[in-house]
Protein backbone atom coordinates (compact mmCIF):
# COMPACT_ATOMS: atom_id res chain seq x y z
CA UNK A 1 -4.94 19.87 3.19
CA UNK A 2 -2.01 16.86 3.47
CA UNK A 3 -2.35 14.60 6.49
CA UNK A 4 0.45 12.41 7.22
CA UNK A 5 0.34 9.89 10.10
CA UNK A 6 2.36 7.02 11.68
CA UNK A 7 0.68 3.84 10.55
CA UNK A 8 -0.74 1.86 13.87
CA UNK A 9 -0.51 -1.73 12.37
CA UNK A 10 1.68 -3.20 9.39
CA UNK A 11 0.19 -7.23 8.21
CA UNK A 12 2.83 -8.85 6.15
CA UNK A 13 2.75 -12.39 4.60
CA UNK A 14 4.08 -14.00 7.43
CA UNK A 15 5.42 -17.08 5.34
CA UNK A 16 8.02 -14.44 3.54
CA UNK A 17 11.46 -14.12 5.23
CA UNK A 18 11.67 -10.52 6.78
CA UNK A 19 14.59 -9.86 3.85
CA UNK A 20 11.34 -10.42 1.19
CA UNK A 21 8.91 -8.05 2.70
CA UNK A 22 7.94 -4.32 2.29
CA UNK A 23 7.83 -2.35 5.19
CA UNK A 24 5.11 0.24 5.25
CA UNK A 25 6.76 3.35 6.77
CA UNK A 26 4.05 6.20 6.94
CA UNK A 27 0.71 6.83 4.77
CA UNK A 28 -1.10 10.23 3.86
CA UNK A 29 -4.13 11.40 2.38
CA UNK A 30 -3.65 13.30 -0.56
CA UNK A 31 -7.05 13.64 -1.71
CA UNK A 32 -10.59 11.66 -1.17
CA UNK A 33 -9.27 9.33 -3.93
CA UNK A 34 -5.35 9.07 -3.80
CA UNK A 35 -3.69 8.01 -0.82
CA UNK A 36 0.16 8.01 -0.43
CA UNK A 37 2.14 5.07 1.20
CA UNK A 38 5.77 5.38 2.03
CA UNK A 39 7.28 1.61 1.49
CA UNK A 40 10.83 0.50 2.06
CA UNK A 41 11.99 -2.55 0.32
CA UNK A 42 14.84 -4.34 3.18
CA UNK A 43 15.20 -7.06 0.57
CA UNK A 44 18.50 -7.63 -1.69
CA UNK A 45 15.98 -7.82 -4.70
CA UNK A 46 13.81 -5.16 -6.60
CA UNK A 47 9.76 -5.52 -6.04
CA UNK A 48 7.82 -4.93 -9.18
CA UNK A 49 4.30 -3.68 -8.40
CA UNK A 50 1.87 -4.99 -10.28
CA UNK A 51 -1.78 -4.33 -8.93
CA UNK A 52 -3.44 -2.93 -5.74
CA UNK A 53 -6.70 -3.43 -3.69
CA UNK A 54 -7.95 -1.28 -1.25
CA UNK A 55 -10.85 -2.10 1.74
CA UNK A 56 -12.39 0.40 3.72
CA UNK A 57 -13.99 -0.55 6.98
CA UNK A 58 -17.06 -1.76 6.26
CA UNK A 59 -15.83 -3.74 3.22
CA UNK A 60 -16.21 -1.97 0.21
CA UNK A 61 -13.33 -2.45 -2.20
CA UNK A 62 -11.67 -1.04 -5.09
CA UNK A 63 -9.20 -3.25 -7.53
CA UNK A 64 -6.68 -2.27 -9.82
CA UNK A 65 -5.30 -5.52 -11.45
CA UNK A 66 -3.46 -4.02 -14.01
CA UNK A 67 -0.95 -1.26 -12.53
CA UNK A 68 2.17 -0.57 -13.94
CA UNK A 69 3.46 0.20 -10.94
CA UNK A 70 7.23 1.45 -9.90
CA UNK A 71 9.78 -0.95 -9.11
CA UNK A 72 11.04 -0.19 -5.16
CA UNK A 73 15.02 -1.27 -5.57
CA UNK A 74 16.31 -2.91 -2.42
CA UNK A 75 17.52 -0.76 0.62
CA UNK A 76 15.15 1.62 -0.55
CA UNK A 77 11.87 3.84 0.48
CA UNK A 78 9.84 5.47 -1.73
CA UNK A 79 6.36 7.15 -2.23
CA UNK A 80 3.28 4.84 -3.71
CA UNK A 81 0.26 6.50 -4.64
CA UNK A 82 -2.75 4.57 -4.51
CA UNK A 83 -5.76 5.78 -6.71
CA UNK A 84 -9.14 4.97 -6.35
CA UNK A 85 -12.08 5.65 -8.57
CA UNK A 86 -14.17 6.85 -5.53
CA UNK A 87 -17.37 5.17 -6.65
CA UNK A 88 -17.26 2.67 -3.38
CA UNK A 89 -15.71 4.71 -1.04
CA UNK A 90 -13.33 7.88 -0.71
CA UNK A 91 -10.21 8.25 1.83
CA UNK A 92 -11.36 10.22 4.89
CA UNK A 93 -8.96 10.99 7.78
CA UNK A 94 -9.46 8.65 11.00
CA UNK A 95 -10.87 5.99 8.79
CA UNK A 96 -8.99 2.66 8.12
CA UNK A 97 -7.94 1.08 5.15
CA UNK A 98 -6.41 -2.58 3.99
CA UNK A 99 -4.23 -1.94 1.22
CA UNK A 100 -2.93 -5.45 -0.41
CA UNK A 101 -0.18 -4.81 -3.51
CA UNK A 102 1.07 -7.41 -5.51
CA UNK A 103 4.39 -7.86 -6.99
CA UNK A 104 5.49 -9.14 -10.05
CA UNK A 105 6.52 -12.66 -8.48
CA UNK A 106 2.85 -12.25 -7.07
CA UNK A 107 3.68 -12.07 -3.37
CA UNK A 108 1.09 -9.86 -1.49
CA UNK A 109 2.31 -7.22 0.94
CA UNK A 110 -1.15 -6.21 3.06
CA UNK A 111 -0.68 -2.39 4.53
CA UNK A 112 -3.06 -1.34 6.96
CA UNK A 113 -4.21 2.40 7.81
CA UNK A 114 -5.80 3.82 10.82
């Protein structure tokens, strides 16, 4: 069964000019290992993805440092999914979750589920 929900709290860089950050919109749980997050781009440039981590809540993580990720053009949204291997932890609903991405010009856009 698909979940969506309203993210509660969005953590940017705060050094980046609003124009340069993502914008998490709305996440849901696809599965115990693939989580969907709905980011909009409000820069004039396109943000290569290039890896991912994901916490859970008591710290566990799971990296992937070499995504080829989609490229989010500017004035855009669209759907991320985030895979993990579910050896550390799975997605559950009501649990929270740091996602950090990293673009190609390796500024980090921190997402955070609950």
């Amino acid at each position: 069964m698909q979940q969506l929900f309203k993210t509660k709290s969005l953590v940017s860089v705060p050094t980046q000019p609003l124009s340069q950050r993502t914008i998490e919109q709305s996440y849901r749980i696809n599965s115990p290992t693939n989580l969907t997050l709905n980011i909009f781009n409000p820069g004039a440039s396109p943000k290569a993805l290039i890896a991912y981590y994901v916490k859970d809540s008591t710290g566990a993580q799971y990296a992937n440092s070499n995504w080829p990720g989609p490229t989010i053009p500017p004035a855009i949204a669209i759907s991320v999914n985030i895979l993990i291997d579910g050896r550390g932890f799975t997605f559950q609903t009501g649990m929270s979750y740091t996602v950090t991405i990293i673009d190609s010009t390796y500024d980090q856009f921190t997402f955070t589920t609950s």
